[in-house]
C-alpha atoms as a PDB file:
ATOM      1  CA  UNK A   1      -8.303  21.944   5.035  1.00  0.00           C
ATOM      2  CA  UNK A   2      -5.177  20.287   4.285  1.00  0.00           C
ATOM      3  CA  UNK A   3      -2.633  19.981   7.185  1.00  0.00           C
ATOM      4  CA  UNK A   4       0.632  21.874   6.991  1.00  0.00           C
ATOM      5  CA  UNK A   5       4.077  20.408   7.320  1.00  0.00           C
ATOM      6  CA  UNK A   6       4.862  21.022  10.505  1.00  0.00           C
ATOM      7  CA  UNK A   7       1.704  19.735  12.273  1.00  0.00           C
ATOM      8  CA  UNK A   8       1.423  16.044  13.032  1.00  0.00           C
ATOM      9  CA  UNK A   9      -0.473  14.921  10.110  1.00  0.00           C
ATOM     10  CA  UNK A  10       1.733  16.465   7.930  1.00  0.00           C
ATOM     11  CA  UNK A  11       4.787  15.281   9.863  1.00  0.00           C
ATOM     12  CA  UNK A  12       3.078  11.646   9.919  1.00  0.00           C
ATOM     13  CA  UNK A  13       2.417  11.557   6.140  1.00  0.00           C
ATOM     14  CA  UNK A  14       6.564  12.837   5.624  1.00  0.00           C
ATOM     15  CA  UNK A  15       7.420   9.364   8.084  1.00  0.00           C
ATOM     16  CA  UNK A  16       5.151   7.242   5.830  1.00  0.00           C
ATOM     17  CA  UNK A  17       6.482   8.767   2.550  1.00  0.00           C
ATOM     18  CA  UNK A  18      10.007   7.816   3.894  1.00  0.00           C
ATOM     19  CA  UNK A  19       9.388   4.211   5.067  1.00  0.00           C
ATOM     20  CA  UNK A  20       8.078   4.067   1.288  1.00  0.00           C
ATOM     21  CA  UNK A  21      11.263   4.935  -0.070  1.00  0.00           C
ATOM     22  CA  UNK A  22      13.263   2.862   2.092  1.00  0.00           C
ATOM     23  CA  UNK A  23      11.007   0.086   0.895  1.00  0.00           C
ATOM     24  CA  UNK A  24      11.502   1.004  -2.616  1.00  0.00           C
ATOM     25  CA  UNK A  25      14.880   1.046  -2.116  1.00  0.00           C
ATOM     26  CA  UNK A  26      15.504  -1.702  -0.194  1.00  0.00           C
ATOM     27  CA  UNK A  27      13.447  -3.576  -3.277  1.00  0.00           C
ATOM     28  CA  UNK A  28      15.693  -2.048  -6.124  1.00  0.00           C
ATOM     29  CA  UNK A  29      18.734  -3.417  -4.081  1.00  0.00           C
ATOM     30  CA  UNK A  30      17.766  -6.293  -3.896  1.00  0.00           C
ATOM     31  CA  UNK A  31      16.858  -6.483  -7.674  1.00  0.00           C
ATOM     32  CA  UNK A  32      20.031  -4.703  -9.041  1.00  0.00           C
ATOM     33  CA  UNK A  33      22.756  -5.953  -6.552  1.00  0.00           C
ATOM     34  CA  UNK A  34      25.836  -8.224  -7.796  1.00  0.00           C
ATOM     35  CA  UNK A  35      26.820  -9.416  -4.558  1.00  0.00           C
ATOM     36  CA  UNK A  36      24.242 -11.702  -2.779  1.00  0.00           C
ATOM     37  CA  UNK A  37      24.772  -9.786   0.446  1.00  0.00           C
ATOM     38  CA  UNK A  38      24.332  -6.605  -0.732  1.00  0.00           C
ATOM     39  CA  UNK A  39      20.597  -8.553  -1.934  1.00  0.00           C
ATOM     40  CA  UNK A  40      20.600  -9.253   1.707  1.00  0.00           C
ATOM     41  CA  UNK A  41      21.043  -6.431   3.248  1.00  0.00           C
ATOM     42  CA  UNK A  42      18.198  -4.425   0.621  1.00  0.00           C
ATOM     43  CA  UNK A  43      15.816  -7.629   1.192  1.00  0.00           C
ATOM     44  CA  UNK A  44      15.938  -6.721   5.132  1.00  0.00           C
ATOM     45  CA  UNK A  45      15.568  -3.030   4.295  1.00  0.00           C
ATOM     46  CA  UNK A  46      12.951  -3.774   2.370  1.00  0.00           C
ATOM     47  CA  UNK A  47      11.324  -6.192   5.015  1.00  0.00           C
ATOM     48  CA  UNK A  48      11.714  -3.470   7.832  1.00  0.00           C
ATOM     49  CA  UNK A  49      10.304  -0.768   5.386  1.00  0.00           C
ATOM     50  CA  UNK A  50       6.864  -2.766   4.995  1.00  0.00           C
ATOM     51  CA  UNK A  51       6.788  -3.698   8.996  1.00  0.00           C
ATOM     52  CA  UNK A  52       6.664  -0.060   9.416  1.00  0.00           C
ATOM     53  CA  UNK A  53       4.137   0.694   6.883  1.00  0.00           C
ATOM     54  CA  UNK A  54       2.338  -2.429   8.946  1.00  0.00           C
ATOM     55  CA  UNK A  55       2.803  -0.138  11.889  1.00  0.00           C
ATOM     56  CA  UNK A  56       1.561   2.751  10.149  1.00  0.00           C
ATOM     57  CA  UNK A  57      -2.014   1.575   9.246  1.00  0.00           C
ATOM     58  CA  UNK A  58      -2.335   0.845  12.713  1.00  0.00           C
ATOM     59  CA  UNK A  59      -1.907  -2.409  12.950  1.00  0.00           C
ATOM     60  CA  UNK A  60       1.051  -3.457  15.681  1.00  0.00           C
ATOM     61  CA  UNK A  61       1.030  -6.895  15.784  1.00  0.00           C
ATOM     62  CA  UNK A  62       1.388  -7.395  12.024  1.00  0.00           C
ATOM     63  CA  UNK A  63       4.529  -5.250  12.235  1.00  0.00           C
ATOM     64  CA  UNK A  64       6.220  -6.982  14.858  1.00  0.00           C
ATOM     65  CA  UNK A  65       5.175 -10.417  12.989  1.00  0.00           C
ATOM     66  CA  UNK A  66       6.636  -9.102  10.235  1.00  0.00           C
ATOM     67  CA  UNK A  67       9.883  -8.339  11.960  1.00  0.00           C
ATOM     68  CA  UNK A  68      10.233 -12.063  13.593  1.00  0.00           C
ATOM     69  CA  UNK A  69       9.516 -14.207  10.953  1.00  0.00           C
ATOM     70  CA  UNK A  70      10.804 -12.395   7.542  1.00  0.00           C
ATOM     71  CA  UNK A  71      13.528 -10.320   9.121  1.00  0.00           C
ATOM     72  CA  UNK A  72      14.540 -12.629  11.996  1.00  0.00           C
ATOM     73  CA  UNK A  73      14.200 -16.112  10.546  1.00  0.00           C
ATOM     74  CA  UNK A  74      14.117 -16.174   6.839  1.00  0.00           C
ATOM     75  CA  UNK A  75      16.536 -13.495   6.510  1.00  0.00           C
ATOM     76  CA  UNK A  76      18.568 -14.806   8.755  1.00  0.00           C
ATOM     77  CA  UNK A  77      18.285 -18.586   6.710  1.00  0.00           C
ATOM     78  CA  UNK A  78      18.990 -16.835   3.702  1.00  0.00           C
ATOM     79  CA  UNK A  79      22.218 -15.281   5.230  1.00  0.00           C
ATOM     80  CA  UNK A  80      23.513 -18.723   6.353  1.00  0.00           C
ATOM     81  CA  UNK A  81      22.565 -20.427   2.592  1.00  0.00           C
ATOM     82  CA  UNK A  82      24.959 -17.432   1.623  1.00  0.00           C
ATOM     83  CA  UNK A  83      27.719 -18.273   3.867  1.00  0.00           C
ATOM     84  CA  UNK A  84      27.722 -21.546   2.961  1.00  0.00           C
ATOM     85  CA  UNK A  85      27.248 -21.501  -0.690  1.00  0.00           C
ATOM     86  CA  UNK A  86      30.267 -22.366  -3.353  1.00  0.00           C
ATOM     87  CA  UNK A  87      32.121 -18.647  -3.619  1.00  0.00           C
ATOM     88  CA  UNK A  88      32.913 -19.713  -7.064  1.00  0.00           C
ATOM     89  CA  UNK A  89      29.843 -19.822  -8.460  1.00  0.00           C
ATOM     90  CA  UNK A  90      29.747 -20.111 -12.465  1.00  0.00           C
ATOM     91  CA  UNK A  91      28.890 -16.583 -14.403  1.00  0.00           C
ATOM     92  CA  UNK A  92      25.449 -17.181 -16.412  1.00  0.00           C
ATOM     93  CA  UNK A  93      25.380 -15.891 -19.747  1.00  0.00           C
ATOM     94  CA  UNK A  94      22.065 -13.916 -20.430  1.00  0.00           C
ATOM     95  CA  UNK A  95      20.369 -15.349 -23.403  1.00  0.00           C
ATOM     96  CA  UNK A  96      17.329 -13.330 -23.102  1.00  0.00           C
ATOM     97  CA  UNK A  97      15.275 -11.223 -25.767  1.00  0.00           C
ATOM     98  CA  UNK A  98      16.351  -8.081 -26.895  1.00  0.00           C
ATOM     99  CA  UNK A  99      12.894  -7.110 -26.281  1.00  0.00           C
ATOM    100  CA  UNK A 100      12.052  -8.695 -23.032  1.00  0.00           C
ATOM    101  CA  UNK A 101      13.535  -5.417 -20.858  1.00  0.00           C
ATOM    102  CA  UNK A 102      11.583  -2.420 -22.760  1.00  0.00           C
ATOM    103  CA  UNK A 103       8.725  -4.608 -22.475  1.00  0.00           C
ATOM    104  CA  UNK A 104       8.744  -5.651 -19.006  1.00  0.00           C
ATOM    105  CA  UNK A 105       9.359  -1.598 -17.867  1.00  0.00           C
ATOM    106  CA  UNK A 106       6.450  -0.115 -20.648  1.00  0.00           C
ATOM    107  CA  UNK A 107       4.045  -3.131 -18.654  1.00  0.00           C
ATOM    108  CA  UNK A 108       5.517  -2.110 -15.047  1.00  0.00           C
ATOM    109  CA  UNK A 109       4.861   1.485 -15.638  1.00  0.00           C
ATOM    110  CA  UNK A 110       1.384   1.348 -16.743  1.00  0.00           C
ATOM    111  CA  UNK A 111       0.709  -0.687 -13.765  1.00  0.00           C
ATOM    112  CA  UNK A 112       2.320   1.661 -11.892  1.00  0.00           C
ATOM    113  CA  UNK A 113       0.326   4.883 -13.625  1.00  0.00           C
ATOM    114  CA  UNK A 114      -2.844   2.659 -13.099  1.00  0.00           C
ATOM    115  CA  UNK A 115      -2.440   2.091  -9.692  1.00  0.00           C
ATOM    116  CA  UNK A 116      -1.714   5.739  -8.876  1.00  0.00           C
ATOM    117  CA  UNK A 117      -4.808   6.571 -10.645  1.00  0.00           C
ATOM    118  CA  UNK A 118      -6.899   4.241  -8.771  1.00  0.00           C
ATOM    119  CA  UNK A 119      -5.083   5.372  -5.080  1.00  0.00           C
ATOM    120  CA  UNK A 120      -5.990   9.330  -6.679  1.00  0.00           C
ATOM    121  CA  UNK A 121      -9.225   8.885  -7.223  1.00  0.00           C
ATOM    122  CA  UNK A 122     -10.404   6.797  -4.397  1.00  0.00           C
ATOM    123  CA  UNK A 123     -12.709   8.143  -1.972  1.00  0.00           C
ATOM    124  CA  UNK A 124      -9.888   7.103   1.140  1.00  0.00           C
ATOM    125  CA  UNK A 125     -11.758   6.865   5.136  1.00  0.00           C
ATOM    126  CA  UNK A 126      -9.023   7.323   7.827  1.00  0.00           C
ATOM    127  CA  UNK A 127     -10.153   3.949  10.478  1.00  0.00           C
ATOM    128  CA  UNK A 128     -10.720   4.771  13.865  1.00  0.00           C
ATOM    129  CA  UNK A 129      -7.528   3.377  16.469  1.00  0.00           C
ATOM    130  CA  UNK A 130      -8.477   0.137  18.010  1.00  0.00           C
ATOM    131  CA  UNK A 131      -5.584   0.182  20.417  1.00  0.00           C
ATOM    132  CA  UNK A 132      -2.774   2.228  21.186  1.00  0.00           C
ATOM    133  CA  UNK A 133      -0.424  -0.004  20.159  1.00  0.00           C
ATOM    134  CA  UNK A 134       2.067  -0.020  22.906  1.00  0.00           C
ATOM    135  CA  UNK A 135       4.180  -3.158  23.779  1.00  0.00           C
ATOM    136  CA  UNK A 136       2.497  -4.107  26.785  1.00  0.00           C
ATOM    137  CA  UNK A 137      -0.746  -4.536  24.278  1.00  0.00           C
ATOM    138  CA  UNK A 138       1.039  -6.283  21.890  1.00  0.00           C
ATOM    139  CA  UNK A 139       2.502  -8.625  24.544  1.00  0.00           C
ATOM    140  CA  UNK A 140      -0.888  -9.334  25.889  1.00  0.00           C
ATOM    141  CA  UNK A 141      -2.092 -10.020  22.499  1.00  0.00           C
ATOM    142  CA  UNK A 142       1.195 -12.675  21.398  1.00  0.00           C
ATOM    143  CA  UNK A 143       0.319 -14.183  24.988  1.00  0.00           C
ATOM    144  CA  UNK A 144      -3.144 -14.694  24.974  1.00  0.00           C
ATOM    145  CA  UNK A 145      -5.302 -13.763  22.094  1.00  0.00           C
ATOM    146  CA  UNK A 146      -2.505 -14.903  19.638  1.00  0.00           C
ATOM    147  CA  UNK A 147      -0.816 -17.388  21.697  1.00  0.00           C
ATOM    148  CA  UNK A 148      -0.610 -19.873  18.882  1.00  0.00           C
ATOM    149  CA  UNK A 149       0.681 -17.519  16.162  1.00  0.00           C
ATOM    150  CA  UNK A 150       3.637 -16.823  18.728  1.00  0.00           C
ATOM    151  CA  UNK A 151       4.067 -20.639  19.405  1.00  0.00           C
ATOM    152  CA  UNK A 152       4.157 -21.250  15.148  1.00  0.00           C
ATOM    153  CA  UNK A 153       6.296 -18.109  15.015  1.00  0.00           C
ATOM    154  CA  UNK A 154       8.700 -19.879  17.478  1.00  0.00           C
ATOM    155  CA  UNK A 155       8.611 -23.574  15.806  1.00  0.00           C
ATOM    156  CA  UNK A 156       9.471 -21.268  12.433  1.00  0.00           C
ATOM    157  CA  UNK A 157      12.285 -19.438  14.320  1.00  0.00           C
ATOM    158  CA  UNK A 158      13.596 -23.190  15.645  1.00  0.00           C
ATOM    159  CA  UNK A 159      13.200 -25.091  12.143  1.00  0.00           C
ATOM    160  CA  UNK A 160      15.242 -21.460  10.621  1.00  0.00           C
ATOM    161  CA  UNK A 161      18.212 -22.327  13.540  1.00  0.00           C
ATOM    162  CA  UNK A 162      17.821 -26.028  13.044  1.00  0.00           C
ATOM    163  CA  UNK A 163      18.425 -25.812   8.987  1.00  0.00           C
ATOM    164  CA  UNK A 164      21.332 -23.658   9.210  1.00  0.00           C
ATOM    165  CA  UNK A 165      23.199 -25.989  12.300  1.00  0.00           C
ATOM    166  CA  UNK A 166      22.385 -28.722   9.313  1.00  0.00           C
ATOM    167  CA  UNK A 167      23.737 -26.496   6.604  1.00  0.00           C
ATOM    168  CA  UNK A 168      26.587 -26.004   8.832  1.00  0.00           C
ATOM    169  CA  UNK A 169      27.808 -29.652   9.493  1.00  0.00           C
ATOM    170  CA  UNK A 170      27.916 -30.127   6.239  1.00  0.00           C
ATOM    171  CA  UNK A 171      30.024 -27.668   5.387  1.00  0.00           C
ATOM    172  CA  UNK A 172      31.132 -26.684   1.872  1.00  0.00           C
ATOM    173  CA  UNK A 173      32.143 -30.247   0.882  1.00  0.00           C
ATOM    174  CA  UNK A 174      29.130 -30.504  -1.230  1.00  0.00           C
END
């Protein structure tokens, strides 16, 4: 029996189907933006949209690793590269193939068509919950289980601070 819209599965599978699009578009942003902090701002969209597809498949700690390392430190890195980059940048012609574009979408969309296929016609099994993924588990988990993928995830966040403070002395003289 398939579950209806308004039950919880169906409600569930509408909050996944969302966090897909935000991902999606969050990705095409990033692609098709002019302004590098427009490409920003869809990279983080993007970067929240797979944390809570982490989240969705049940698997807390990913998610929340996801959100301190690409969101919080390389996002953040990339921001300050931004900031401090020449505003005058030089336009780049494009001397690319005429063909290269229809190409590159005809490949992309039979990948795309192929993958569907595949994720149609697989035999899916929903995983049991191992935890109930509150924050007090997750805390316990950074603390002790994973107590030295929080202490890397803190050098990271330290060498992310450290490189922009650099970034900044310097300035925009070079």
């Amino acid at each position: 029996m398939t579950p209806s819209l308004f039950s919880a599965d169906g409600l569930v599978g509408i909050i996944f189907l969302l966090m897909l699009a935000a991902t999606l578009v969050g990705a095409i942003v990033v692609v098709t933006a002019k302004r590098l902090v427009r490409a920003l701002a869809g990279l983080i969209v993007c970067f929240v949209g797979v944390a809570s597809m982490y989240f969705y498949l049940n698997s807390p700690f990913v998610s929340m690793m996801q959100i301190l390392i690409y969101v919080g430190a390389i996002a953040v890195t990339i921001a300050f590269a931004i900031m401090f980059a020449d505003p005058e940048g030089k336009e780049q012609k494009n001397h690319g193939n005429l063909l290269s574009g229809p190409v590159g979408f005809c490949c992309a969309t039979l990948v795309t068509f192929g993958l569907a296929a595949l994720a149609l016609s697989a035999n899916w099994i929903p995983f049991a919950k191992i935890n109930d993924g509150s924050v007090k588990e997750v805390g316990t988990q950074l603390l002790t289980t994973h107590a030295m993928v929080f202490e890397l995830v803190s050098v990271l966040l330290l060498i992310a601070i450290l490189g922009a403070l650099v970034i900044a002395r310097e300035g925009r003289r070079n």
